[in-house]
PDB file of N, CA and C in Angstrom:
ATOM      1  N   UNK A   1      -0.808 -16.170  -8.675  1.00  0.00           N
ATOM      2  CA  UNK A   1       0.355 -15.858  -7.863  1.00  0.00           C
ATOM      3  C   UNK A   1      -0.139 -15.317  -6.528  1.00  0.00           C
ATOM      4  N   UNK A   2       0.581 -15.651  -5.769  1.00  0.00           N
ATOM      5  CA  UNK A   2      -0.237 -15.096  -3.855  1.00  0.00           C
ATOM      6  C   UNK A   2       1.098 -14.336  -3.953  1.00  0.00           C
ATOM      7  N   UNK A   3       0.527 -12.947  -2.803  1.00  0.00           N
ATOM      8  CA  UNK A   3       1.581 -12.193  -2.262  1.00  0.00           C
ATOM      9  C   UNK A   3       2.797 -12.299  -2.035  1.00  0.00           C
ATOM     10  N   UNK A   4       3.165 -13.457  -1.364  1.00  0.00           N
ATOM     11  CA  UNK A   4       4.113 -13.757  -0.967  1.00  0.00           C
ATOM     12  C   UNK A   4       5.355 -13.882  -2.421  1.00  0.00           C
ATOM     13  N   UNK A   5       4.849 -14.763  -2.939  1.00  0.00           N
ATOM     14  CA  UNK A   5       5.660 -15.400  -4.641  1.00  0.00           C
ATOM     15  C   UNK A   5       5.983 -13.850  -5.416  1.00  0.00           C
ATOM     16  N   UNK A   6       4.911 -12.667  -5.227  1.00  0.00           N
ATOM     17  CA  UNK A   6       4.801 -11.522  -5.859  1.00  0.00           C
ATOM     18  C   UNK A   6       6.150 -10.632  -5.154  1.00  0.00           C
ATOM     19  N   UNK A   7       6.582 -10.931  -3.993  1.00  0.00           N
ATOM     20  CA  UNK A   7       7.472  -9.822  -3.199  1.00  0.00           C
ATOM     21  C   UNK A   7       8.641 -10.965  -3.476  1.00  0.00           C
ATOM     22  N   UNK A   8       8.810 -12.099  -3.361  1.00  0.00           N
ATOM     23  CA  UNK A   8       9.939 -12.884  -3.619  1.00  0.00           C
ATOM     24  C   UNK A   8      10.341 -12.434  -5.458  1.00  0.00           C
ATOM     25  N   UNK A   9       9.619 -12.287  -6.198  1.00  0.00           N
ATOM     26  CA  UNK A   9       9.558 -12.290  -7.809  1.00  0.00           C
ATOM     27  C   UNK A   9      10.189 -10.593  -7.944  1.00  0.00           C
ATOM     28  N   UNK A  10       9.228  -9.948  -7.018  1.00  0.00           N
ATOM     29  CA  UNK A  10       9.851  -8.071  -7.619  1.00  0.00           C
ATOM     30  C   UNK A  10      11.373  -7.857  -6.457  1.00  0.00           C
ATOM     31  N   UNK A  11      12.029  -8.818  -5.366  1.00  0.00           N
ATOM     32  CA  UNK A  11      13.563  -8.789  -5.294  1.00  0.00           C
ATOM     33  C   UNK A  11      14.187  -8.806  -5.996  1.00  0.00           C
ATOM     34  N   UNK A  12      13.922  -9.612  -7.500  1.00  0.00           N
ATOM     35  CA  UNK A  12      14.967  -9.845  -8.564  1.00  0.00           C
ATOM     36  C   UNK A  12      15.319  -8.111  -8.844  1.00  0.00           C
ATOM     37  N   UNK A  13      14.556  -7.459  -8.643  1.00  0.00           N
ATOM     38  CA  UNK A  13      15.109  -6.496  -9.692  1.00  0.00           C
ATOM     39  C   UNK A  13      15.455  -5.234  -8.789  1.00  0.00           C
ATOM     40  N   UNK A  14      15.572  -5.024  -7.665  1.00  0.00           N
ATOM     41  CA  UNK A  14      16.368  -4.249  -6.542  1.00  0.00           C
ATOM     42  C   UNK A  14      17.653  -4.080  -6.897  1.00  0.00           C
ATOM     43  N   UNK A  15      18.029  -2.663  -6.544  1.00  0.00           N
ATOM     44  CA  UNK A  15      19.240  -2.468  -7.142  1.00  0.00           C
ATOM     45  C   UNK A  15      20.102  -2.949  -5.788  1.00  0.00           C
ATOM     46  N   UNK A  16      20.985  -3.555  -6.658  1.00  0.00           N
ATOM     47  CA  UNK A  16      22.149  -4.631  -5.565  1.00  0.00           C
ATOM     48  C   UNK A  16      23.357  -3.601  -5.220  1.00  0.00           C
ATOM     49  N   UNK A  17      23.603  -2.405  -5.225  1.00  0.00           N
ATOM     50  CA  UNK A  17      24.222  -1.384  -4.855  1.00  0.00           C
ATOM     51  C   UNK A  17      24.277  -1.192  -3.605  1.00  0.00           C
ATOM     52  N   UNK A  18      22.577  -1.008  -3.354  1.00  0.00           N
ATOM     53  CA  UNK A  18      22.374  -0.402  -1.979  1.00  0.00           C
ATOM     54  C   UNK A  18      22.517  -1.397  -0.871  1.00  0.00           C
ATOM     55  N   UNK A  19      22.668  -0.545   0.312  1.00  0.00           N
ATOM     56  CA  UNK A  19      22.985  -1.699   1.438  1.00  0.00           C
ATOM     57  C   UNK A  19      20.911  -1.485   1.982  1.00  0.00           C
ATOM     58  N   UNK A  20      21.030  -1.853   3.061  1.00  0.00           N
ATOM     59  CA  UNK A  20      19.778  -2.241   3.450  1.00  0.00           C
ATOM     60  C   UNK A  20      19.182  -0.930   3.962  1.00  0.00           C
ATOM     61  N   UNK A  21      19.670   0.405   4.622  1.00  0.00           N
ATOM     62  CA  UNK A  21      19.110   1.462   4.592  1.00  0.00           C
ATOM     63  C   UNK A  21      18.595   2.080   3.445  1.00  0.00           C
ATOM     64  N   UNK A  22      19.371   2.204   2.707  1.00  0.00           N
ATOM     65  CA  UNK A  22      19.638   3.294   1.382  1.00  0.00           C
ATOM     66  C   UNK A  22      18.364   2.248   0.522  1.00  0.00           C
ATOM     67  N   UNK A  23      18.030   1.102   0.498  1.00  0.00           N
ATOM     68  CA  UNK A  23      16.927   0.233  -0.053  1.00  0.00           C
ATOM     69  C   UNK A  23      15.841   0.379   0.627  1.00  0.00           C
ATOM     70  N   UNK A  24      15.906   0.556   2.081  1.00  0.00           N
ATOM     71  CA  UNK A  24      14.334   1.135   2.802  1.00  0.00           C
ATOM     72  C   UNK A  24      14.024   2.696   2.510  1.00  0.00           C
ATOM     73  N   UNK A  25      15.442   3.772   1.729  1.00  0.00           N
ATOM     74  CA  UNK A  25      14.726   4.793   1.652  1.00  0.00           C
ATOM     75  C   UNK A  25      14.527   5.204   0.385  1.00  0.00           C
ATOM     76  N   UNK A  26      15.021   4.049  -0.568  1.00  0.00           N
ATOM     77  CA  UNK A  26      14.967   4.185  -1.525  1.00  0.00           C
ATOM     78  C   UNK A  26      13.331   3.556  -1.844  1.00  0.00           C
ATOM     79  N   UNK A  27      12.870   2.856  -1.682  1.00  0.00           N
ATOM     80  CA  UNK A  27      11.616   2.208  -1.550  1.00  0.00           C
ATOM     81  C   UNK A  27      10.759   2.878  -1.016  1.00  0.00           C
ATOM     82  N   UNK A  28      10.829   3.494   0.282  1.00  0.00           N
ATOM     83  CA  UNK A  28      10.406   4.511   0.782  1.00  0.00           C
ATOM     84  C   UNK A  28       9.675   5.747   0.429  1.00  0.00           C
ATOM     85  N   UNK A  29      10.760   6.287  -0.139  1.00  0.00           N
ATOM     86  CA  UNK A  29      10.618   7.328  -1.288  1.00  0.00           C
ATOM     87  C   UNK A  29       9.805   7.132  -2.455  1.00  0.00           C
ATOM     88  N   UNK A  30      10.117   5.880  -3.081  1.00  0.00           N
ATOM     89  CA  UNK A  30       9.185   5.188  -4.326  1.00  0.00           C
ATOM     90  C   UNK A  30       7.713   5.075  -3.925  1.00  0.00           C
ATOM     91  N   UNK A  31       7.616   4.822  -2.216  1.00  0.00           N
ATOM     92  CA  UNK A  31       6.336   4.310  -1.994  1.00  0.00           C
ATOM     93  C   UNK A  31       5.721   5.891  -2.309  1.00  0.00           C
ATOM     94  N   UNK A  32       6.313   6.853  -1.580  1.00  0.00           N
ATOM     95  CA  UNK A  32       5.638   7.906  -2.153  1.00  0.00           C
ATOM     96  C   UNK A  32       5.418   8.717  -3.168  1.00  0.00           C
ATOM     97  N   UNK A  33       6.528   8.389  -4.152  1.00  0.00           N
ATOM     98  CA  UNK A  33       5.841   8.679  -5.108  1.00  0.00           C
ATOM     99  C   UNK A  33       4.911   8.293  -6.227  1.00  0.00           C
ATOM    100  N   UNK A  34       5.239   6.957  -5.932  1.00  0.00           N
ATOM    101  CA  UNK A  34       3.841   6.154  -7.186  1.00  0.00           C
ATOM    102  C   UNK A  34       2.541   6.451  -6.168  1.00  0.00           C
ATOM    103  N   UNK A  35       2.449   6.695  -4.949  1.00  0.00           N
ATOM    104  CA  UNK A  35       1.085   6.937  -4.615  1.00  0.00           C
ATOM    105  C   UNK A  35       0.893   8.230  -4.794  1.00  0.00           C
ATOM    106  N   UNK A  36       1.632   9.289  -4.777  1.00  0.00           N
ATOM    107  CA  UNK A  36       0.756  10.592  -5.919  1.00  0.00           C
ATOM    108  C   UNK A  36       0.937  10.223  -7.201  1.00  0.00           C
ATOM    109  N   UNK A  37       1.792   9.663  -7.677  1.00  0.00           N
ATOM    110  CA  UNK A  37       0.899   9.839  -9.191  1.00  0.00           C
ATOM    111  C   UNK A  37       0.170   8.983  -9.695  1.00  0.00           C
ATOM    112  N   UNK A  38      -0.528   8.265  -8.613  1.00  0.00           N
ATOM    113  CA  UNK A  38      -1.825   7.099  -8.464  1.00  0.00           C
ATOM    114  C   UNK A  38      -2.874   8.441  -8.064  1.00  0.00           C
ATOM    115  N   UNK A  39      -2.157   9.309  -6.995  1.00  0.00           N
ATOM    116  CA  UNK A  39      -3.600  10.058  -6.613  1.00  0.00           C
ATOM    117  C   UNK A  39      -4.142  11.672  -7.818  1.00  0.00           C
ATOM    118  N   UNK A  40      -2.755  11.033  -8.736  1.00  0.00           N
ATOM    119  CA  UNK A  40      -2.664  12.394  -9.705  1.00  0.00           C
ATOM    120  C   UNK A  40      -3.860  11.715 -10.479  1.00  0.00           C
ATOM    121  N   UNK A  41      -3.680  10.286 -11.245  1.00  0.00           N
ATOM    122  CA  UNK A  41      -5.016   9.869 -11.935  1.00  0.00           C
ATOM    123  C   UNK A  41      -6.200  10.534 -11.243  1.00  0.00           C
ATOM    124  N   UNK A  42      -6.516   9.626 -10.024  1.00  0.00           N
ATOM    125  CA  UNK A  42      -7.569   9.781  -9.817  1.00  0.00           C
ATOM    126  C   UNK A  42      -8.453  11.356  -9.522  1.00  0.00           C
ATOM    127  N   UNK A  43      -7.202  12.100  -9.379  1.00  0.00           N
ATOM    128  CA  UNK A  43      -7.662  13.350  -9.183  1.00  0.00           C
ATOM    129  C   UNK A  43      -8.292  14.111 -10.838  1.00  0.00           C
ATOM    130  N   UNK A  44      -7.716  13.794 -11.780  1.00  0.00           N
ATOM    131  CA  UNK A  44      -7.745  13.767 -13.058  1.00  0.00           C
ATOM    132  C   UNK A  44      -8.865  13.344 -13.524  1.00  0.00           C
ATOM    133  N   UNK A  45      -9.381  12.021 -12.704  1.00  0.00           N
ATOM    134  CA  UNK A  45     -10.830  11.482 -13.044  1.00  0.00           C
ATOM    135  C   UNK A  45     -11.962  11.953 -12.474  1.00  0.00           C
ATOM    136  N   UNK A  46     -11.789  12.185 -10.988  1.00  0.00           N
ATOM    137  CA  UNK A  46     -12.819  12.887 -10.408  1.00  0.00           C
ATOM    138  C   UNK A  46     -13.339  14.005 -10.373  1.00  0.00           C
ATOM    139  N   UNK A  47     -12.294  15.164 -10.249  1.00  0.00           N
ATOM    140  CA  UNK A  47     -12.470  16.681 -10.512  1.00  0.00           C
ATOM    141  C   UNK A  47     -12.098  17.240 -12.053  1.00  0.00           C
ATOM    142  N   UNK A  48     -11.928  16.234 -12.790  1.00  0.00           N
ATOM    143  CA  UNK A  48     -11.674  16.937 -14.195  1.00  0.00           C
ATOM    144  C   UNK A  48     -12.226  16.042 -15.257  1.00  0.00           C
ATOM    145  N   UNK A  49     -13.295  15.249 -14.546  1.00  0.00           N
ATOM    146  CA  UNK A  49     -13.600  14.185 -15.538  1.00  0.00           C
ATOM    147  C   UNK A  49     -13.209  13.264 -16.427  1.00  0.00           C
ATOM    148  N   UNK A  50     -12.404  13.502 -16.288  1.00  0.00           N
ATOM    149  CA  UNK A  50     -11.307  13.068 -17.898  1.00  0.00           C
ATOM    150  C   UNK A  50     -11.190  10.656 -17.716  1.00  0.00           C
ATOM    151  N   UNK A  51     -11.372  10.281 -18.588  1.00  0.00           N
ATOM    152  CA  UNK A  51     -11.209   8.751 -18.545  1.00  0.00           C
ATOM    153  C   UNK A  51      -9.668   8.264 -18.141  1.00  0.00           C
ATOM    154  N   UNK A  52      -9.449   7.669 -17.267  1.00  0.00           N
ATOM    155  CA  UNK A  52      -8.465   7.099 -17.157  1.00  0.00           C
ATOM    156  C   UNK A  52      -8.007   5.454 -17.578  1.00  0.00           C
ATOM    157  N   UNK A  53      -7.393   5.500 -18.700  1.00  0.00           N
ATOM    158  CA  UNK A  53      -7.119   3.834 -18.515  1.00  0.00           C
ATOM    159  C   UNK A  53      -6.916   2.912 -17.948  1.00  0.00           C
ATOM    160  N   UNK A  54      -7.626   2.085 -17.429  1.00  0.00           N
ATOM    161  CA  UNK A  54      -7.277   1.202 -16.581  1.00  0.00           C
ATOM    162  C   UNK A  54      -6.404   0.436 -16.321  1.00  0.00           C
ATOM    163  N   UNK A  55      -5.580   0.177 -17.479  1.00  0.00           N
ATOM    164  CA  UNK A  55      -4.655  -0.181 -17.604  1.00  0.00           C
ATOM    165  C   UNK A  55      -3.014   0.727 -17.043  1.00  0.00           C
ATOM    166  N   UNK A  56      -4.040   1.968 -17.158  1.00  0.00           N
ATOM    167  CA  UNK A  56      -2.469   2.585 -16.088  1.00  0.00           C
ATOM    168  C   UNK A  56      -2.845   2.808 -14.533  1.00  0.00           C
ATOM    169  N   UNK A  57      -3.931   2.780 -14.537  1.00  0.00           N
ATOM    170  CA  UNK A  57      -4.043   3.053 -13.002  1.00  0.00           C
ATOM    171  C   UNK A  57      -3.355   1.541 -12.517  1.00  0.00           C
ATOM    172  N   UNK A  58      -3.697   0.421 -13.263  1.00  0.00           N
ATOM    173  CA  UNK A  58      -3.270  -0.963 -12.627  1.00  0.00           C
ATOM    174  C   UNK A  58      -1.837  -0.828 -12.663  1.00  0.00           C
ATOM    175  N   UNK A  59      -0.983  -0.182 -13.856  1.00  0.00           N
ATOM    176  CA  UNK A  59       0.532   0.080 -14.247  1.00  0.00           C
ATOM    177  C   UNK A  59       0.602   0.843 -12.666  1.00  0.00           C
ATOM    178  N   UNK A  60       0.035   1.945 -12.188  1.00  0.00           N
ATOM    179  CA  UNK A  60       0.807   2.740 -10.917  1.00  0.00           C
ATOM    180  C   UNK A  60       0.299   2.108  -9.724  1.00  0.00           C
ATOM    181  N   UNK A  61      -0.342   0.858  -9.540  1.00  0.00           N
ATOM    182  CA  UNK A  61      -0.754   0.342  -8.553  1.00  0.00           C
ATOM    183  C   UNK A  61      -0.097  -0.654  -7.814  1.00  0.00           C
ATOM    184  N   UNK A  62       0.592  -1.110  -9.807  1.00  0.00           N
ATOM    185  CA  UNK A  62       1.580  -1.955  -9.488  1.00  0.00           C
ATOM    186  C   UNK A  62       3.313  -1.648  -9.021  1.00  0.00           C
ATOM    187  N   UNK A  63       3.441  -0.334  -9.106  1.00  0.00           N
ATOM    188  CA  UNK A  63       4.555   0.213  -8.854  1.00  0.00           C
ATOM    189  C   UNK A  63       4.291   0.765  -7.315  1.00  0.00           C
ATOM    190  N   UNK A  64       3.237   0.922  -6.799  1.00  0.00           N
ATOM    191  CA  UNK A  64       2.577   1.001  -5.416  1.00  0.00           C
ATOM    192  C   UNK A  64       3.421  -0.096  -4.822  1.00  0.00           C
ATOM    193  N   UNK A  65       2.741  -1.246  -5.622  1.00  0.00           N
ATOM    194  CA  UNK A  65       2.986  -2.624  -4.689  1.00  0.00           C
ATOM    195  C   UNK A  65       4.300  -3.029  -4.930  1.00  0.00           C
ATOM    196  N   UNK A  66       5.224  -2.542  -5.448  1.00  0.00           N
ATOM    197  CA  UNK A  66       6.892  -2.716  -5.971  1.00  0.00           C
ATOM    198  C   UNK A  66       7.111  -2.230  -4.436  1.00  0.00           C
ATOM    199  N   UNK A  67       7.392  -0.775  -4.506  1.00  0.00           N
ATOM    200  CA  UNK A  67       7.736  -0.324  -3.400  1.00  0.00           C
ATOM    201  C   UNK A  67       7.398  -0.804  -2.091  1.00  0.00           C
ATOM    202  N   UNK A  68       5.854  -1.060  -1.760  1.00  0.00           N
ATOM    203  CA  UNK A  68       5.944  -1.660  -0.840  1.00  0.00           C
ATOM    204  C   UNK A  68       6.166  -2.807  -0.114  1.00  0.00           C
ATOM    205  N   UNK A  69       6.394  -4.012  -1.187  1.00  0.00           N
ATOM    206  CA  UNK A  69       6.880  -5.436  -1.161  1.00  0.00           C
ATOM    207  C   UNK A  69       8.467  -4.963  -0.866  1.00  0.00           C
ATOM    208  N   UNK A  70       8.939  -4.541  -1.229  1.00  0.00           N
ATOM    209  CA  UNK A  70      10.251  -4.092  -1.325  1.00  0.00           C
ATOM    210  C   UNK A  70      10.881  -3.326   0.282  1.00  0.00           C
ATOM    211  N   UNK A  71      10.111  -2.574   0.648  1.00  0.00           N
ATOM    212  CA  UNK A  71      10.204  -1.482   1.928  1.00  0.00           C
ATOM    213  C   UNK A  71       9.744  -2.901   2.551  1.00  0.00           C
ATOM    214  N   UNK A  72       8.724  -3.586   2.884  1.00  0.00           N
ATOM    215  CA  UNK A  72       8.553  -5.052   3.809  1.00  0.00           C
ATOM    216  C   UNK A  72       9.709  -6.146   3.555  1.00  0.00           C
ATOM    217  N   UNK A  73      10.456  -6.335   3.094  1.00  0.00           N
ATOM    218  CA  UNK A  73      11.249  -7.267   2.512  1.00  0.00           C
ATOM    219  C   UNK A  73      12.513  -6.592   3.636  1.00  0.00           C
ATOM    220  N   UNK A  74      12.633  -5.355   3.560  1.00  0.00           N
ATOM    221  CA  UNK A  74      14.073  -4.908   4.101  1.00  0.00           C
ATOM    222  C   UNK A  74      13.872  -4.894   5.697  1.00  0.00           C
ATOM    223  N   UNK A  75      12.535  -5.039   5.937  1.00  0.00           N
ATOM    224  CA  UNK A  75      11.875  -4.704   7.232  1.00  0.00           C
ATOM    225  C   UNK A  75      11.850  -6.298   7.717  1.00  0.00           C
ATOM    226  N   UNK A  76      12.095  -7.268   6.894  1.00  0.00           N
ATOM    227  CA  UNK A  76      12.451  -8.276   7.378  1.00  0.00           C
ATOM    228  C   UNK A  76      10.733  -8.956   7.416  1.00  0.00           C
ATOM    229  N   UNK A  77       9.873  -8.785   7.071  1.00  0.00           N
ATOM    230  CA  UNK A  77       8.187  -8.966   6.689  1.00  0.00           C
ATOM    231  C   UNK A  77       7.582  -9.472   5.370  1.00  0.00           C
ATOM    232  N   UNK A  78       6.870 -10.134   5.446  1.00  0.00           N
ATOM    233  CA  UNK A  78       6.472 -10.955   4.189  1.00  0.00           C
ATOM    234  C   UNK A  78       4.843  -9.969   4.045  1.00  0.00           C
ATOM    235  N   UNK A  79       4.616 -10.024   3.227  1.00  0.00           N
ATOM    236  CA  UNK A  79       3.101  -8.950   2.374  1.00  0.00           C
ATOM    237  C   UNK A  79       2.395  -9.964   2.706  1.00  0.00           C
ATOM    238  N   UNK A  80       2.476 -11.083   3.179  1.00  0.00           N
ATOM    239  CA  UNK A  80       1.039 -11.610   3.385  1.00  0.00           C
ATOM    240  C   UNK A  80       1.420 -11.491   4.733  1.00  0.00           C
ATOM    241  N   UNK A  81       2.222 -10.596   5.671  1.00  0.00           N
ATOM    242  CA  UNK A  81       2.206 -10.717   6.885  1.00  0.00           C
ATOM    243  C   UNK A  81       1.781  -9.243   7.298  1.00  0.00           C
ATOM    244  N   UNK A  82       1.614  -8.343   6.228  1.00  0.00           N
ATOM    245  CA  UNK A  82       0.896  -7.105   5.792  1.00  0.00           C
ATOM    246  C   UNK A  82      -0.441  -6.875   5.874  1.00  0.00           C
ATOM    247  N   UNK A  83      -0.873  -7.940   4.810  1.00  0.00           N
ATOM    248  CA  UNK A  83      -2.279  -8.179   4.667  1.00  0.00           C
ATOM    249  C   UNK A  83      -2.528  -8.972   5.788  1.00  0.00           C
ATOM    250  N   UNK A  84      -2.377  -9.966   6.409  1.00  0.00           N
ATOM    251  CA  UNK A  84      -3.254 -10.663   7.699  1.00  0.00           C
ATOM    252  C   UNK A  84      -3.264  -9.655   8.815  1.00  0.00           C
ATOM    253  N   UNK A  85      -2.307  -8.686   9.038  1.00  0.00           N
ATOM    254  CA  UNK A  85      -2.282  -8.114  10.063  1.00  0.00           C
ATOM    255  C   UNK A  85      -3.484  -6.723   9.935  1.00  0.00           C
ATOM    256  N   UNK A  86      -3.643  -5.716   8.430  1.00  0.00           N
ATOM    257  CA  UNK A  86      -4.237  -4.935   8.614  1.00  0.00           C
ATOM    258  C   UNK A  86      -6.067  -5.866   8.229  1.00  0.00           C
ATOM    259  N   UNK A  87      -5.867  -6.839   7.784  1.00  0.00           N
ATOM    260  CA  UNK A  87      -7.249  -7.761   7.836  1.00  0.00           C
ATOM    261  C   UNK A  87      -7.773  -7.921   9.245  1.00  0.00           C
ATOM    262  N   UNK A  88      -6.609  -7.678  10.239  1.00  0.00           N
ATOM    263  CA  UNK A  88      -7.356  -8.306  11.558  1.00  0.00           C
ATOM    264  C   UNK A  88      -7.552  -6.932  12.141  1.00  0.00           C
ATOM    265  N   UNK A  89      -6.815  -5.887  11.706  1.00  0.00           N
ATOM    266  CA  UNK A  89      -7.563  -4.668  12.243  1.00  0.00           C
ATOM    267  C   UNK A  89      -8.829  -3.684  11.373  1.00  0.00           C
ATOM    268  N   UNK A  90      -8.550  -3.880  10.397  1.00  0.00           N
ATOM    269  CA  UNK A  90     -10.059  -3.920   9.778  1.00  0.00           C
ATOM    270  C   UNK A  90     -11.488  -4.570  10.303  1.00  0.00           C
ATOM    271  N   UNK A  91     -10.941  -5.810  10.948  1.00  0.00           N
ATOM    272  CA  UNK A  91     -12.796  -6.465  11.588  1.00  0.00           C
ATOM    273  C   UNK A  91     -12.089  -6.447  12.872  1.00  0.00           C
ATOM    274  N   UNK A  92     -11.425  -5.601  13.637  1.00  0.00           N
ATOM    275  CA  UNK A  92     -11.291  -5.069  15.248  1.00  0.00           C
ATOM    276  C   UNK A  92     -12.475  -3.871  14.804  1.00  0.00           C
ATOM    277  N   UNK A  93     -11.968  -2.995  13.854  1.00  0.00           N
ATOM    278  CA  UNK A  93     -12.669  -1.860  13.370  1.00  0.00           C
ATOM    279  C   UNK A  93     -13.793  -1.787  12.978  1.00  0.00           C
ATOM    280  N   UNK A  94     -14.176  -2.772  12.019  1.00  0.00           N
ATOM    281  CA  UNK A  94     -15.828  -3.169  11.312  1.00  0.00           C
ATOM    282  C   UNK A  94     -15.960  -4.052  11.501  1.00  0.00           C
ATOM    283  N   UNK A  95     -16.577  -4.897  12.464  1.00  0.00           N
ATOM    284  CA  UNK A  95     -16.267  -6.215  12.806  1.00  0.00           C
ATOM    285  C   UNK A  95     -17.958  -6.786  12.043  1.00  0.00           C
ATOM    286  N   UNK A  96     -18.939  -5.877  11.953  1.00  0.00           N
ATOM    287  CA  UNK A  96     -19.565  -6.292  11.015  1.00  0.00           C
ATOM    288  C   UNK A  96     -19.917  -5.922   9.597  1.00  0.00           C
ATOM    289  N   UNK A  97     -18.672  -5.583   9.045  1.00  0.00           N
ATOM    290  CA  UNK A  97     -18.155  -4.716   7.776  1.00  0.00           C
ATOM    291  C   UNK A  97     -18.993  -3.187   7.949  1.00  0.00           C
ATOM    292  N   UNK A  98     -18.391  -2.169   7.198  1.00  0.00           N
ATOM    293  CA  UNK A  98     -18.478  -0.693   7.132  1.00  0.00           C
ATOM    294  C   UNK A  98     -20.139  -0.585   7.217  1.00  0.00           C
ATOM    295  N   UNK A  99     -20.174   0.141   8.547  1.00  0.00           N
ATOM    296  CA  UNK A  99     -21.597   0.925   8.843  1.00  0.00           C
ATOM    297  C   UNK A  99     -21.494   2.338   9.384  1.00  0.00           C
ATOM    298  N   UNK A 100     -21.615   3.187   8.547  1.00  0.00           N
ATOM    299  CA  UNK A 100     -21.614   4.580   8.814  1.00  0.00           C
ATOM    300  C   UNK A 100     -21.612   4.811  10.620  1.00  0.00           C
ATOM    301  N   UNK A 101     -23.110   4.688  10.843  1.00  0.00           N
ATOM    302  CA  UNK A 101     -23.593   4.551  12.599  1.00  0.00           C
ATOM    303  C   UNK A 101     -22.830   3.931  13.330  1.00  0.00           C
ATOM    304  N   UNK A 102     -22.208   2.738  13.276  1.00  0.00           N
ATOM    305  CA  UNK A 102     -21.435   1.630  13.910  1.00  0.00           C
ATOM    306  C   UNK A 102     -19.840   1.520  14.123  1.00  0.00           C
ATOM    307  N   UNK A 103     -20.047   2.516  13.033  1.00  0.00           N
ATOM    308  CA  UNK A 103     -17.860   2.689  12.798  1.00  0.00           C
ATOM    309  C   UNK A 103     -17.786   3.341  13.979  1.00  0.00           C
ATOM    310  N   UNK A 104     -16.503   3.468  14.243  1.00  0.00           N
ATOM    311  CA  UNK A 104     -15.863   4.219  15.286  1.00  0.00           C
ATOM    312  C   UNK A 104     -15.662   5.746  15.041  1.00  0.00           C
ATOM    313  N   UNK A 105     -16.483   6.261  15.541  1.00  0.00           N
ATOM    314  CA  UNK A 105     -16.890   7.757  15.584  1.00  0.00           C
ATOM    315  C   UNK A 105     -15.404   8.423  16.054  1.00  0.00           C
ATOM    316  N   UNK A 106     -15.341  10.037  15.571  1.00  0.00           N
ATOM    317  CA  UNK A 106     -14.296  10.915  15.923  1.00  0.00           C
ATOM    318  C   UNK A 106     -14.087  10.539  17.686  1.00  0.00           C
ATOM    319  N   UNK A 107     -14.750   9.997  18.368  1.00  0.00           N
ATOM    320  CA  UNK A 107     -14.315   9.803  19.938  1.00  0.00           C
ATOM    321  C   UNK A 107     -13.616   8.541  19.750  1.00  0.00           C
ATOM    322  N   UNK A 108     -13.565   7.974  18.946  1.00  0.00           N
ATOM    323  CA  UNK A 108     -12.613   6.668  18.676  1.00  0.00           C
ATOM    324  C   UNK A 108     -11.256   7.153  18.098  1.00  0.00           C
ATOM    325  N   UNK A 109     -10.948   8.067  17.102  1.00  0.00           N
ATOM    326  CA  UNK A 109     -10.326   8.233  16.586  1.00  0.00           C
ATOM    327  C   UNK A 109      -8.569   7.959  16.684  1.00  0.00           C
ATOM    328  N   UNK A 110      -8.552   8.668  18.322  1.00  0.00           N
ATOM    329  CA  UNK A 110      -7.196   8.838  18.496  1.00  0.00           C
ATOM    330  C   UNK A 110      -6.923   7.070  18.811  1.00  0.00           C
ATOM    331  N   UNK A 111      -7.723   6.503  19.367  1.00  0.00           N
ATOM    332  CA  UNK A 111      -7.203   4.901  20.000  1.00  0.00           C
ATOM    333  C   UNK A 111      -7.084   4.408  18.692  1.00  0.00           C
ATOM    334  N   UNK A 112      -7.871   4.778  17.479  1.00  0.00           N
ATOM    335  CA  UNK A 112      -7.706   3.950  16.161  1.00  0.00           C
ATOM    336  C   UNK A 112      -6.295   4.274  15.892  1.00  0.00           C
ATOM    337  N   UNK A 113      -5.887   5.620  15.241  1.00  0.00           N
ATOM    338  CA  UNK A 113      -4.885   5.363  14.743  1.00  0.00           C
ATOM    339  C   UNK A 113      -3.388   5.411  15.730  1.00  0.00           C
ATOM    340  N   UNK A 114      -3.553   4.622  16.985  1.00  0.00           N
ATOM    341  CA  UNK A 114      -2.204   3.656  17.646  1.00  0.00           C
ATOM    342  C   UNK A 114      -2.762   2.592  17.372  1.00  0.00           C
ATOM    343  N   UNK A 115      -3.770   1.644  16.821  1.00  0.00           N
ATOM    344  CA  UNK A 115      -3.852   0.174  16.508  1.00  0.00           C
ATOM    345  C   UNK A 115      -3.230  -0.103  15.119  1.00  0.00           C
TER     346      UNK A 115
END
């Protein structure tokens, strides 16, 4: 399945209540919370050792990608128009993939995050 088929497939199940705000903040909201309790695992794994199933980190990764197929959808944006766009600022950024020395140092910083 490509991105695209994946954000057309998780519309089916949007609640048909909301008008198109109340679905960007409802999504919105979702986006933030499956990403803490994505960062609750991992915090769980790293500072407390503990095994995490992989199978749920993929379960809250995939509720990651609910919300955000969903928040792009209302925004009028397709997820593979997500991914090509932060792909092309990734190699603006590492244009010869991640080198400590070569990345864009704290004097880059502020121009990075307006790209």
């Amino acid at each position: 399945m490509d991105i695209d088929d994946y954000q057309q497939r998780a519309l089916r199940t949007i609640n048909p209540a909301l008008n198109d705000s109340d679905r960007l903040l409802d999504a919105g909201i979702g986006l933030a919370e499956e990403a803490a309790e994505l960062l609750g695992l991992i915090r769980k794994r790293v500072f407390q050792g503990r095994d995490i199933d992989p199978a749920r980190l993929s379960e809250e990764l995939g509720d990651v990608l609910w919300c955000l197929a969903i928040s792009a959808d209302t925004l009028g944006i397709r997820l593979s128009q997500v991914a090509e766009a932060n792909e092309a600022k990734l190699r603006r950024r590492h244009p010869d993939g991640f080198k400590s020395p070569a990345s864009r140092g704290p004097e880059n910083w502020s121009r990075s995050l307006k790209e």
